[in-house]
N, C-alpha and C. Protein backbone atom coordinates (compact mmCIF):
# COMPACT_ATOMS: atom_id res chain seq x y z
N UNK A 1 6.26 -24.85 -17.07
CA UNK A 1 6.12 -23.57 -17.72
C UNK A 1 7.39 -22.76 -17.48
N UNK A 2 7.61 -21.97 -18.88
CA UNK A 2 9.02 -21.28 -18.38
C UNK A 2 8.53 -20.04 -17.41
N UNK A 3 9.90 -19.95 -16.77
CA UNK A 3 9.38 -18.72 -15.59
C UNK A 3 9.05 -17.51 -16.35
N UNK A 4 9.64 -16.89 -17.51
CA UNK A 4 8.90 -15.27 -17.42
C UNK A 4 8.19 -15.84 -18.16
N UNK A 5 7.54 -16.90 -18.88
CA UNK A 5 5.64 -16.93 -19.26
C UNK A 5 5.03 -17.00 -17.75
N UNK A 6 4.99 -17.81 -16.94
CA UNK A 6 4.79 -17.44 -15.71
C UNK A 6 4.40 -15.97 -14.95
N UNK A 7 5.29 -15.28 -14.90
CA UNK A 7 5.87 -14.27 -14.87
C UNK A 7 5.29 -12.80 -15.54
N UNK A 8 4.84 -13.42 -16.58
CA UNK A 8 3.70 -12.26 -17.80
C UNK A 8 2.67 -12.70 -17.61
N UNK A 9 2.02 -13.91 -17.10
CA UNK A 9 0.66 -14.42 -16.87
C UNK A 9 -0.03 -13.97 -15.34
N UNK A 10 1.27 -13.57 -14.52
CA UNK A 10 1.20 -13.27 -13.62
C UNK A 10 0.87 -11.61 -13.74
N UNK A 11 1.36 -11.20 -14.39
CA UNK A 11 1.49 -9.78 -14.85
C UNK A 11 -0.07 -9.34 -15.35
N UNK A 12 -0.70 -10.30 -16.22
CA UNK A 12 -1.38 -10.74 -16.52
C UNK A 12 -3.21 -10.35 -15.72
N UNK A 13 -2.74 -11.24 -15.06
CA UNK A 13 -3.32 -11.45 -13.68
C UNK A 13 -3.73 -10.31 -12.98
N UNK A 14 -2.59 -9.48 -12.45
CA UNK A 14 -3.18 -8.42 -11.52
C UNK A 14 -3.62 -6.93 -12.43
N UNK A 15 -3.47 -7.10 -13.61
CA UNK A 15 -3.51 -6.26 -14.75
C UNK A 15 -5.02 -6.05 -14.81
N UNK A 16 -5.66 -7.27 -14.52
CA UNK A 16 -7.29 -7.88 -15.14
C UNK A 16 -8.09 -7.25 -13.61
N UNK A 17 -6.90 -7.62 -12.69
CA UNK A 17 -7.80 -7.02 -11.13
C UNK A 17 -7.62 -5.79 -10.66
N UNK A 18 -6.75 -5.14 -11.75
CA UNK A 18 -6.83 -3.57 -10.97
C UNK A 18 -7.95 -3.03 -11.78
N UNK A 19 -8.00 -3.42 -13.30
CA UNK A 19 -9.19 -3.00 -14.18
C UNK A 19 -10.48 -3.27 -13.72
N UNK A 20 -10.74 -4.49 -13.37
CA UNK A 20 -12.06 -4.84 -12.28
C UNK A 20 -12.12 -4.10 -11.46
N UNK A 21 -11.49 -4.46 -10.14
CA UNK A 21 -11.53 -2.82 -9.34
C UNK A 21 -11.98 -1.60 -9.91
N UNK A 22 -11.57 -0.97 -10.67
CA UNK A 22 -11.64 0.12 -11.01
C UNK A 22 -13.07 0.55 -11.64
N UNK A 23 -13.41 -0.53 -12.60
CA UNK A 23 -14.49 -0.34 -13.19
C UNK A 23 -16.15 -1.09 -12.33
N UNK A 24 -15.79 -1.80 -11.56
CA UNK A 24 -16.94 -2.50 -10.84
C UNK A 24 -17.48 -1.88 -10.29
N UNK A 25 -17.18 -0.79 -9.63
CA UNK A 25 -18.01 -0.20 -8.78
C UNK A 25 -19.33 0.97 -10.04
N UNK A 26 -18.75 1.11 -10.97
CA UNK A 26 -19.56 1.27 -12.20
C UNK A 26 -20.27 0.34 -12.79
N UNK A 27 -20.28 -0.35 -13.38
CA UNK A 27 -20.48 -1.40 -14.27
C UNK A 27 -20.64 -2.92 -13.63
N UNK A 28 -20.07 -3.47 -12.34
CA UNK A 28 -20.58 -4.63 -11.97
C UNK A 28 -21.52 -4.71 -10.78
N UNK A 29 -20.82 -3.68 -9.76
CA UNK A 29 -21.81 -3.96 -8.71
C UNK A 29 -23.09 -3.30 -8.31
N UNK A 30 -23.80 -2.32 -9.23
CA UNK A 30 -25.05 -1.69 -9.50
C UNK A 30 -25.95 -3.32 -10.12
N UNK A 31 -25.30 -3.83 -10.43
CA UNK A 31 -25.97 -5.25 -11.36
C UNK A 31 -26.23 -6.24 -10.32
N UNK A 32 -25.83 -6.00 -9.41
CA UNK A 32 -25.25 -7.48 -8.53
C UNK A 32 -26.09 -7.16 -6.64
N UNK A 33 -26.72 -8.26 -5.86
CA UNK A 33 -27.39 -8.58 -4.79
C UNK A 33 -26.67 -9.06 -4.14
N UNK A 34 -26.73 -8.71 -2.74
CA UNK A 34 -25.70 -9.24 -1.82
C UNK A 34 -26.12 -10.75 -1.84
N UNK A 35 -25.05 -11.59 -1.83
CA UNK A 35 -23.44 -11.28 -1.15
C UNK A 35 -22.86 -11.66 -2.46
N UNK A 36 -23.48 -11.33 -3.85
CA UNK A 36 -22.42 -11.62 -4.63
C UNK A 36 -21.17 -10.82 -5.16
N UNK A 37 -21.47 -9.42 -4.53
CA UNK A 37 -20.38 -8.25 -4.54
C UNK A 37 -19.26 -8.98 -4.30
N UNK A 38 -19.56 -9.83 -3.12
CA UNK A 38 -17.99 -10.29 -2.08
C UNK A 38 -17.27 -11.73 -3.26
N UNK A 39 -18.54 -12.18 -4.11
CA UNK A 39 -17.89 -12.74 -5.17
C UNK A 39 -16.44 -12.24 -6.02
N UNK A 40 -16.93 -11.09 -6.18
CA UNK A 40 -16.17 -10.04 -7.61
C UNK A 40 -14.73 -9.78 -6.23
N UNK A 41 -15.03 -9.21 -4.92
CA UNK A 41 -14.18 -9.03 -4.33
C UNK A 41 -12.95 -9.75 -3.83
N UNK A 42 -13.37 -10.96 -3.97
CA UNK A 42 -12.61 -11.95 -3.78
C UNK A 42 -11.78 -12.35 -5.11
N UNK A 43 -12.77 -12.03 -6.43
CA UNK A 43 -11.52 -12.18 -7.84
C UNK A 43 -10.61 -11.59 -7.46
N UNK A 44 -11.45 -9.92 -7.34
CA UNK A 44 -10.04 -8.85 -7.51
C UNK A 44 -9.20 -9.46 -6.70
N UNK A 45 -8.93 -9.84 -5.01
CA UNK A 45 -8.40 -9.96 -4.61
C UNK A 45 -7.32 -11.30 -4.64
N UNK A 46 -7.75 -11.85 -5.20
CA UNK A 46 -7.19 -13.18 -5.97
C UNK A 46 -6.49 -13.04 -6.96
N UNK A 47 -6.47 -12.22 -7.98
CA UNK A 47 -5.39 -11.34 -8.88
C UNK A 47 -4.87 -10.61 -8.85
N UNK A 48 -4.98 -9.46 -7.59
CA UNK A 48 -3.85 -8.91 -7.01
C UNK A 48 -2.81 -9.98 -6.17
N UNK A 49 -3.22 -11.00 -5.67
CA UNK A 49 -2.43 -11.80 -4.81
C UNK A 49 -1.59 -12.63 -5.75
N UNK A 50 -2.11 -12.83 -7.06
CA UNK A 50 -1.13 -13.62 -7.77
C UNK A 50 0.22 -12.46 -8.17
N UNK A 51 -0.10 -10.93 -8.96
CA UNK A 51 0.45 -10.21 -8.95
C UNK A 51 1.53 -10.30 -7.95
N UNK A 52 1.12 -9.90 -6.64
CA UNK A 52 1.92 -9.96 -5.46
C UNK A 52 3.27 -11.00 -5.79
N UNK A 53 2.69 -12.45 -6.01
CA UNK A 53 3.12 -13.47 -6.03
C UNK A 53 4.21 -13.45 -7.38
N UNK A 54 4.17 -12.92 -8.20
CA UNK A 54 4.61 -12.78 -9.27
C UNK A 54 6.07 -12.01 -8.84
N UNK A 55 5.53 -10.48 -8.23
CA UNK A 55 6.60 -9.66 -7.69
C UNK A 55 7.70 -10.03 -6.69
N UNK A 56 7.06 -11.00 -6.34
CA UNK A 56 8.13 -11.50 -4.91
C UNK A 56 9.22 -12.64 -6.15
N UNK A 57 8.34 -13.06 -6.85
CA UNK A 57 9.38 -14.51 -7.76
C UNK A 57 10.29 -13.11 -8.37
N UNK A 58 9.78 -12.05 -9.10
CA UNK A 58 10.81 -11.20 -9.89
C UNK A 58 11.95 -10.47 -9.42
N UNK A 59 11.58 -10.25 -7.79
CA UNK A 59 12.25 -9.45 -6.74
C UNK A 59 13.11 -10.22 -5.78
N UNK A 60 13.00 -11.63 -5.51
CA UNK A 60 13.65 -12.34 -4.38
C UNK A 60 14.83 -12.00 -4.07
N UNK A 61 15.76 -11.89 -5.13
CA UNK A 61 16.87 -12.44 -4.62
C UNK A 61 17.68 -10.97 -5.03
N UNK A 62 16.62 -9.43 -4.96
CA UNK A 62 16.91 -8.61 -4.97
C UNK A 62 17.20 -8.14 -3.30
N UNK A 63 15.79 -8.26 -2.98
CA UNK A 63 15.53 -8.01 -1.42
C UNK A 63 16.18 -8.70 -0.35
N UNK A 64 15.70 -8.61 0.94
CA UNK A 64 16.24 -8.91 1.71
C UNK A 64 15.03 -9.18 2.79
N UNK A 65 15.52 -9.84 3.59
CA UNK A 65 14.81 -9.89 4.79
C UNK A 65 13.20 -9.07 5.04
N UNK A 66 14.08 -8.06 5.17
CA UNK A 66 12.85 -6.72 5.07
C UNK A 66 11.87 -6.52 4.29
N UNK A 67 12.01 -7.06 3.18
CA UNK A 67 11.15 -7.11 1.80
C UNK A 67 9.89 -8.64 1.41
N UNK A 68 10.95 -9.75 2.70
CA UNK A 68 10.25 -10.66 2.62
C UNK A 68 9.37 -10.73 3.87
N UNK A 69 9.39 -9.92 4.89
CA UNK A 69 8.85 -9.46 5.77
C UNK A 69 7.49 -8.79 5.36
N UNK A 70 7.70 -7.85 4.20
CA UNK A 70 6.72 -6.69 4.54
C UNK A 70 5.86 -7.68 3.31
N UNK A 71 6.23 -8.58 2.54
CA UNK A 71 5.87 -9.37 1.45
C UNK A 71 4.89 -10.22 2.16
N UNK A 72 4.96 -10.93 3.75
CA UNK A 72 4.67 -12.03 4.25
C UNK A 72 3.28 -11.05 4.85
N UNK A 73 3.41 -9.81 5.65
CA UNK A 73 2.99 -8.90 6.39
C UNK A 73 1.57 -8.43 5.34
N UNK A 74 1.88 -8.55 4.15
CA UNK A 74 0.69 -7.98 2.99
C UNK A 74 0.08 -8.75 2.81
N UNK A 75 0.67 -10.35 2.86
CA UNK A 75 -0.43 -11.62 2.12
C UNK A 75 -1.19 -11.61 3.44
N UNK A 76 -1.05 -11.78 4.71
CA UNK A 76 -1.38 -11.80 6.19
C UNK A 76 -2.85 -10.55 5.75
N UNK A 77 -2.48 -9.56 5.40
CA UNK A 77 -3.46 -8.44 5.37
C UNK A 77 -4.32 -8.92 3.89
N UNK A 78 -4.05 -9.50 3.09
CA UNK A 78 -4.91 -9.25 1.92
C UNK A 78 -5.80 -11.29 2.65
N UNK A 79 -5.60 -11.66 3.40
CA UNK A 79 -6.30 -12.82 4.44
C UNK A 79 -7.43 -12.05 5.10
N UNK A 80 -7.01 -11.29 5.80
CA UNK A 80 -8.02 -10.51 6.94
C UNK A 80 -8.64 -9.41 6.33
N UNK A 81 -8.51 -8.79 4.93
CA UNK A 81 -9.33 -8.62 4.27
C UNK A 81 -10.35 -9.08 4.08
N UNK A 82 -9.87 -10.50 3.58
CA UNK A 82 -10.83 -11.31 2.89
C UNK A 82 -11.96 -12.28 4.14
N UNK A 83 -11.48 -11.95 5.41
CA UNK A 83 -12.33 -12.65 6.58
C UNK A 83 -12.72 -11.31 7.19
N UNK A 84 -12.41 -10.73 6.95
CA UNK A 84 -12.77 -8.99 8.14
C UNK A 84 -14.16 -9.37 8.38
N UNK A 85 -15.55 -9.60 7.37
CA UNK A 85 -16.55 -9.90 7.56
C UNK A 85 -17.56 -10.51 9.12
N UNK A 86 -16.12 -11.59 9.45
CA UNK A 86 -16.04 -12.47 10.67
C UNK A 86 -16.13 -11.56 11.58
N UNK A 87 -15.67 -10.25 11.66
CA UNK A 87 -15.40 -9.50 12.52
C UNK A 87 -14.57 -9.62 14.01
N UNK A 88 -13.77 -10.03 12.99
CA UNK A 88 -12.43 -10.80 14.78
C UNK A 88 -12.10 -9.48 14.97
N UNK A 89 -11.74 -8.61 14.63
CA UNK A 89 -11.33 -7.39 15.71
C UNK A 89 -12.66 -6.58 15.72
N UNK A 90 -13.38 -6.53 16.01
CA UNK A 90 -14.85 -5.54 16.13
C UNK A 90 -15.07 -4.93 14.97
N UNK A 91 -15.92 -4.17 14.90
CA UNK A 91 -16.89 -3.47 13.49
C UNK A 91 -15.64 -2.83 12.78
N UNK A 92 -14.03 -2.22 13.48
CA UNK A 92 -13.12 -1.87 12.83
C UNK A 92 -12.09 -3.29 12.02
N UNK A 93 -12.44 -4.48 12.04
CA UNK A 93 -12.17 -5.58 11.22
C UNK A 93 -11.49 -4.72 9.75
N UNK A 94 -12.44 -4.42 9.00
CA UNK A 94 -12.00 -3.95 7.63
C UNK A 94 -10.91 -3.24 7.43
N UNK A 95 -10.89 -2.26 8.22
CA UNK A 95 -9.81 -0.94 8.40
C UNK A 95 -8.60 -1.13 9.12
N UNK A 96 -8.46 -2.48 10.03
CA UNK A 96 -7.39 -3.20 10.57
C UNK A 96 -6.67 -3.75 9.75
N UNK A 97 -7.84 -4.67 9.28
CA UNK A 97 -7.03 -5.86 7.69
C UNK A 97 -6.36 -4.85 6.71
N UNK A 98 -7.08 -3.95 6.06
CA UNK A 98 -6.58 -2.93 4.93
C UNK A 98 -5.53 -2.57 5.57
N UNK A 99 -5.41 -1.93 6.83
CA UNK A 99 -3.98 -1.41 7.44
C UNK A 99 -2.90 -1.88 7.62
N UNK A 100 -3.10 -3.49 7.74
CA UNK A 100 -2.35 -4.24 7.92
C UNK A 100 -1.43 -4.83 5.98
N UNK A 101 -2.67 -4.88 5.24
CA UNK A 101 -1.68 -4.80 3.87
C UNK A 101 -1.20 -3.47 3.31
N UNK A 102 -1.74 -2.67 3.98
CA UNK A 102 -1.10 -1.58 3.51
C UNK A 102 0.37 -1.52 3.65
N UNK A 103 0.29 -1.42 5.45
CA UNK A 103 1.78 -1.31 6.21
C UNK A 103 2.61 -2.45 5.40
N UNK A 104 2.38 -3.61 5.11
CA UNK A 104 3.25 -4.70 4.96
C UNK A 104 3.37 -4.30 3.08
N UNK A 105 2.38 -3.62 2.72
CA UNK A 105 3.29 -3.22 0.78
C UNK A 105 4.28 -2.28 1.40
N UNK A 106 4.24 -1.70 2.20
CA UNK A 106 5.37 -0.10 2.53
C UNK A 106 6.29 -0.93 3.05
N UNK A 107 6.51 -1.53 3.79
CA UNK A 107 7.88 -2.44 4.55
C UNK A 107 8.10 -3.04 3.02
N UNK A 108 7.56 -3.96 2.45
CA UNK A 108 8.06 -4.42 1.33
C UNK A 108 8.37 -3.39 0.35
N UNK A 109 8.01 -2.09 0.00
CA UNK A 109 8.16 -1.16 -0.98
C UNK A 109 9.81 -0.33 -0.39
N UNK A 110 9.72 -0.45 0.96
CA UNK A 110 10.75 0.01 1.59
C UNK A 110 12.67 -0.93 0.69
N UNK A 111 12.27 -1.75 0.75
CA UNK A 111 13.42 -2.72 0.44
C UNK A 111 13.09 -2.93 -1.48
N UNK A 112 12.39 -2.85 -1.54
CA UNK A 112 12.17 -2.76 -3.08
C UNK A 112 12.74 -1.29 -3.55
N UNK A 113 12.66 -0.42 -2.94
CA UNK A 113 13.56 0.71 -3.14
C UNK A 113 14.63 0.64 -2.97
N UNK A 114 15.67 -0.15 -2.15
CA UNK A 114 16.56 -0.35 -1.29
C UNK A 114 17.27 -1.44 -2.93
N UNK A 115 16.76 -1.79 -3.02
CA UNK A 115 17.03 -2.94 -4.30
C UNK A 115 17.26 -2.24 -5.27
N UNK A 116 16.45 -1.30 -5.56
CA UNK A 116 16.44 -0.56 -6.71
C UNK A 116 15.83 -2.01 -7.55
N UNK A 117 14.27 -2.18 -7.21
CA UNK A 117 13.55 -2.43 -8.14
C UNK A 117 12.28 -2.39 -7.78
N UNK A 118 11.20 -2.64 -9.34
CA UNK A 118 9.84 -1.85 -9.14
C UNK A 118 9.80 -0.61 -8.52
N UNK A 119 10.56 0.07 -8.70
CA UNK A 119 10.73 1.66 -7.23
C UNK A 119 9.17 2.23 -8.09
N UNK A 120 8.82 2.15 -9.02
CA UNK A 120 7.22 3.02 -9.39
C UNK A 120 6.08 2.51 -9.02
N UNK A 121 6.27 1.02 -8.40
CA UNK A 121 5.91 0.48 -7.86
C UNK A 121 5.56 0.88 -6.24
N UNK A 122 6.91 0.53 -5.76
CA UNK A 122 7.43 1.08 -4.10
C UNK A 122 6.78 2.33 -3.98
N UNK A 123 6.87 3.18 -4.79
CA UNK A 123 6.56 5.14 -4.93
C UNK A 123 4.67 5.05 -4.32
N UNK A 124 4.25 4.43 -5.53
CA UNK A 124 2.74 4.47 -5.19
C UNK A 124 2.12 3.70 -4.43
N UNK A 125 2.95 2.53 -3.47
CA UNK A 125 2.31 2.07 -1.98
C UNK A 125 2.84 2.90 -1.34
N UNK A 126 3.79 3.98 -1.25
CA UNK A 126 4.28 4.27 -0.01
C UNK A 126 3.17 5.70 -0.24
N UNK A 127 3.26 6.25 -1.47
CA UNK A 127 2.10 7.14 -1.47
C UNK A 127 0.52 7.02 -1.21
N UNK A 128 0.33 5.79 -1.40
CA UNK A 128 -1.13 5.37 -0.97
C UNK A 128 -1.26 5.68 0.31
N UNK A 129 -0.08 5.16 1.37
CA UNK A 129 0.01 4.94 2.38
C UNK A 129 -0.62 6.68 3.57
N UNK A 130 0.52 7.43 2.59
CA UNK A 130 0.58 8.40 3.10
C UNK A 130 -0.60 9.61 2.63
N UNK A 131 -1.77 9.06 1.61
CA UNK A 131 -2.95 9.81 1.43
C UNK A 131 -3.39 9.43 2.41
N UNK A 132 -3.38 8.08 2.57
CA UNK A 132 -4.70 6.83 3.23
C UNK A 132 -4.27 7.68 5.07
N UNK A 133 -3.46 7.89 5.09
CA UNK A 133 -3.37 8.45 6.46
C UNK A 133 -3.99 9.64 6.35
N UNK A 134 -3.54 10.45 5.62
CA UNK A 134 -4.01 11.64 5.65
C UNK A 134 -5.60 12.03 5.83
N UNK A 135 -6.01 10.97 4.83
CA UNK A 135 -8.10 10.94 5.53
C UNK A 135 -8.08 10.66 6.52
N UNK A 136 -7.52 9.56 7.00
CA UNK A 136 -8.03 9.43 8.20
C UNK A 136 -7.56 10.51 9.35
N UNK A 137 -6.85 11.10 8.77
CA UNK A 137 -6.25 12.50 9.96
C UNK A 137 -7.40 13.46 9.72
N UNK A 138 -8.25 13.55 8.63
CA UNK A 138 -8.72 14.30 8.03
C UNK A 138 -10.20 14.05 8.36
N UNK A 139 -10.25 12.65 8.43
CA UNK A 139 -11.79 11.65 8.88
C UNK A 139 -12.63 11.80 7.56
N UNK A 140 -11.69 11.61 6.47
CA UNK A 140 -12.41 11.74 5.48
C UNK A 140 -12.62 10.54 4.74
N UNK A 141 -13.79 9.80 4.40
CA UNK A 141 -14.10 8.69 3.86
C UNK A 141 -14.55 8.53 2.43
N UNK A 142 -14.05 9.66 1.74
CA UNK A 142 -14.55 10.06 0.41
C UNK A 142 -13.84 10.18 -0.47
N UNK A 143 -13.15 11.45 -1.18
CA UNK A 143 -12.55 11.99 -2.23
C UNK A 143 -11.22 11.32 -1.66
N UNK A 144 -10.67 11.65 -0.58
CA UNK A 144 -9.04 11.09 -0.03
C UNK A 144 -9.01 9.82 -0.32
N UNK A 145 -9.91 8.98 0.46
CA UNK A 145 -9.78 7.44 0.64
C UNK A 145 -9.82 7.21 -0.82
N UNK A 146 -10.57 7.53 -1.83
CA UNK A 146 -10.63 6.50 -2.74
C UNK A 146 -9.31 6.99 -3.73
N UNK A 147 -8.85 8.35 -3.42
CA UNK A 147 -7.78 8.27 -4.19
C UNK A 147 -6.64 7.72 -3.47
N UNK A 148 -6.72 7.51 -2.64
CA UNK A 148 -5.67 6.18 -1.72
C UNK A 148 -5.85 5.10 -2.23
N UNK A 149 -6.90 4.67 -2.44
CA UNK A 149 -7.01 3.11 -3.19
C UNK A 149 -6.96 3.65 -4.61
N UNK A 150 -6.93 4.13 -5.02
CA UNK A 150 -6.15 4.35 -6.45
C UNK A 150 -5.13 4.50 -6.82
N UNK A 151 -4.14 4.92 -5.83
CA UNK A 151 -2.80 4.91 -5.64
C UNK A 151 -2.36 3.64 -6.07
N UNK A 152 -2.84 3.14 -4.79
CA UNK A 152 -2.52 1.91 -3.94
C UNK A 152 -2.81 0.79 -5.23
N UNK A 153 -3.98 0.61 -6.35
CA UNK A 153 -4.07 -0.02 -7.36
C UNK A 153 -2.89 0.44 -8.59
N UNK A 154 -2.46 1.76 -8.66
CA UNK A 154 -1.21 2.01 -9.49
C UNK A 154 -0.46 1.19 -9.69
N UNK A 155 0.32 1.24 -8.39
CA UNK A 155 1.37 0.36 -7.67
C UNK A 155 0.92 -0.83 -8.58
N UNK A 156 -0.19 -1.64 -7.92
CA UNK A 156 -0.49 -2.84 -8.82
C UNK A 156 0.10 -2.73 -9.97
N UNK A 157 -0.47 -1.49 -10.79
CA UNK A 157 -0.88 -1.61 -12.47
C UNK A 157 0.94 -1.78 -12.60
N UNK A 158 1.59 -0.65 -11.97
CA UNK A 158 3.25 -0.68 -12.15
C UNK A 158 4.07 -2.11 -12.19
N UNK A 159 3.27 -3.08 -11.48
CA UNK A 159 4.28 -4.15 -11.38
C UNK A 159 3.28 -5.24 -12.31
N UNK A 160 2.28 -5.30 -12.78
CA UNK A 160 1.36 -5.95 -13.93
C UNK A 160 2.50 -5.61 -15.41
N UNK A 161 2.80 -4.24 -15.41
CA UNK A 161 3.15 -3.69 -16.26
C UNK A 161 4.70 -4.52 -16.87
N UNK A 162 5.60 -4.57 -15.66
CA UNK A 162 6.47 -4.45 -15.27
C UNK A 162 6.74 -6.39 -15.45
N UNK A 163 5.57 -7.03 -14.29
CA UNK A 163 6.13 -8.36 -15.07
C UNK A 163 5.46 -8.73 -16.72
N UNK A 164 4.87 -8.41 -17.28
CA UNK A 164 4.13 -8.44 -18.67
C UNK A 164 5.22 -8.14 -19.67
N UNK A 165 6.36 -7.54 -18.94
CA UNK A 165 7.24 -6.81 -19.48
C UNK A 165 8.84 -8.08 -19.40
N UNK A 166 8.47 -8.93 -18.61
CA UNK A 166 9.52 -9.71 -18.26
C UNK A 166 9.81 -10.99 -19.24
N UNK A 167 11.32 -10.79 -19.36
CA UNK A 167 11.83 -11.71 -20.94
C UNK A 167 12.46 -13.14 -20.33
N UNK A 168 13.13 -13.73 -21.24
CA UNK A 168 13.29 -15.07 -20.69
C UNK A 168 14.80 -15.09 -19.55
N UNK A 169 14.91 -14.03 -18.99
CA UNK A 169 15.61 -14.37 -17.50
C UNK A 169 16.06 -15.69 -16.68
N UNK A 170 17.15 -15.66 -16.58
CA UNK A 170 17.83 -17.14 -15.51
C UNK A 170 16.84 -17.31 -14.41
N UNK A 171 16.62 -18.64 -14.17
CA UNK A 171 15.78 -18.50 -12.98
C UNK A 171 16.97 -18.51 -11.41
């Protein structure tokens, strides 16, 4: 497959999982009995990770070190997301894992700025980052948090956008 079809399929991809996200908590999971929620959770999270995956092929050889760091640091967190359940760090499991992809999109958004690329991208993890703190300075688990994860899905939509947008480029 040529790389930017790749590349737009990938785009593709996390395009379909920020829209899920967004709308499931409306429309899919009022429908749905545990544990098949963690079904849908695991798409989304499976099409943001290709996304991810997409951004790192469009960005490589922009970044640096730092970018493949905070790149390695997010897939690590969008893992312990997806096991938090297990509860390897105690009942705070969830809020560790999320913290942990959070921090590692901001180290990677850090050098993606630094690149001068996706920066609308970089803008809305580093802003997620800095709502998502703010509840919790705030201890607020409501109106803040979820517009932190709405941020934080922007970002997504920015680089969905962004590879969907990508032409037939040298590999």
């Amino acid at each position: 497959m040529e790389r930017a079809s790749a590349l737009r399929l990938a785009g593709v991809a996390v395009l379909l999982g920020v829209a899920i996200d967004v709308v499931a908590p409306f429309l899919i999971y009022p429908r749905l009995v545990e544990p098949q929620p963690h079904l849908v959770y695991t798409l989304i999270d499976l099409l943001l990770l290709i996304g991810m995956l997409g951004a790192r092929a469009l960005t490589a050889r922009a970044t640096g070190p730092l970018g493949l760091a905070g790149f390695v640091l997010a897939i690590l967190g969008v893992l312990l997301v997806r096991t938090s359940s297990a509860k390897v760090f105690g009942e705070a499991s969830y809020m560790i894992a999320s913290a942990v992809w959070s921090i590692g999109m901001v180290v990677w958004a850090v050098d993606l700025l630094r690149a001068r690329v996706l920066r609308l991208a970089a803008g809305f993890w580093i802003a997620a980052l800095v709502v998502g703190l703010a509840g919790l300075a705030l201890k607020d688990h409501g109106p803040v948090a979820h517009m932190a994860k709405m941020t934080f899905l922007l970002g997504f939509a920015a680089v969905g956008v962004q590879l969907f947008k990508t032409r037939g480029d040298p590999a």
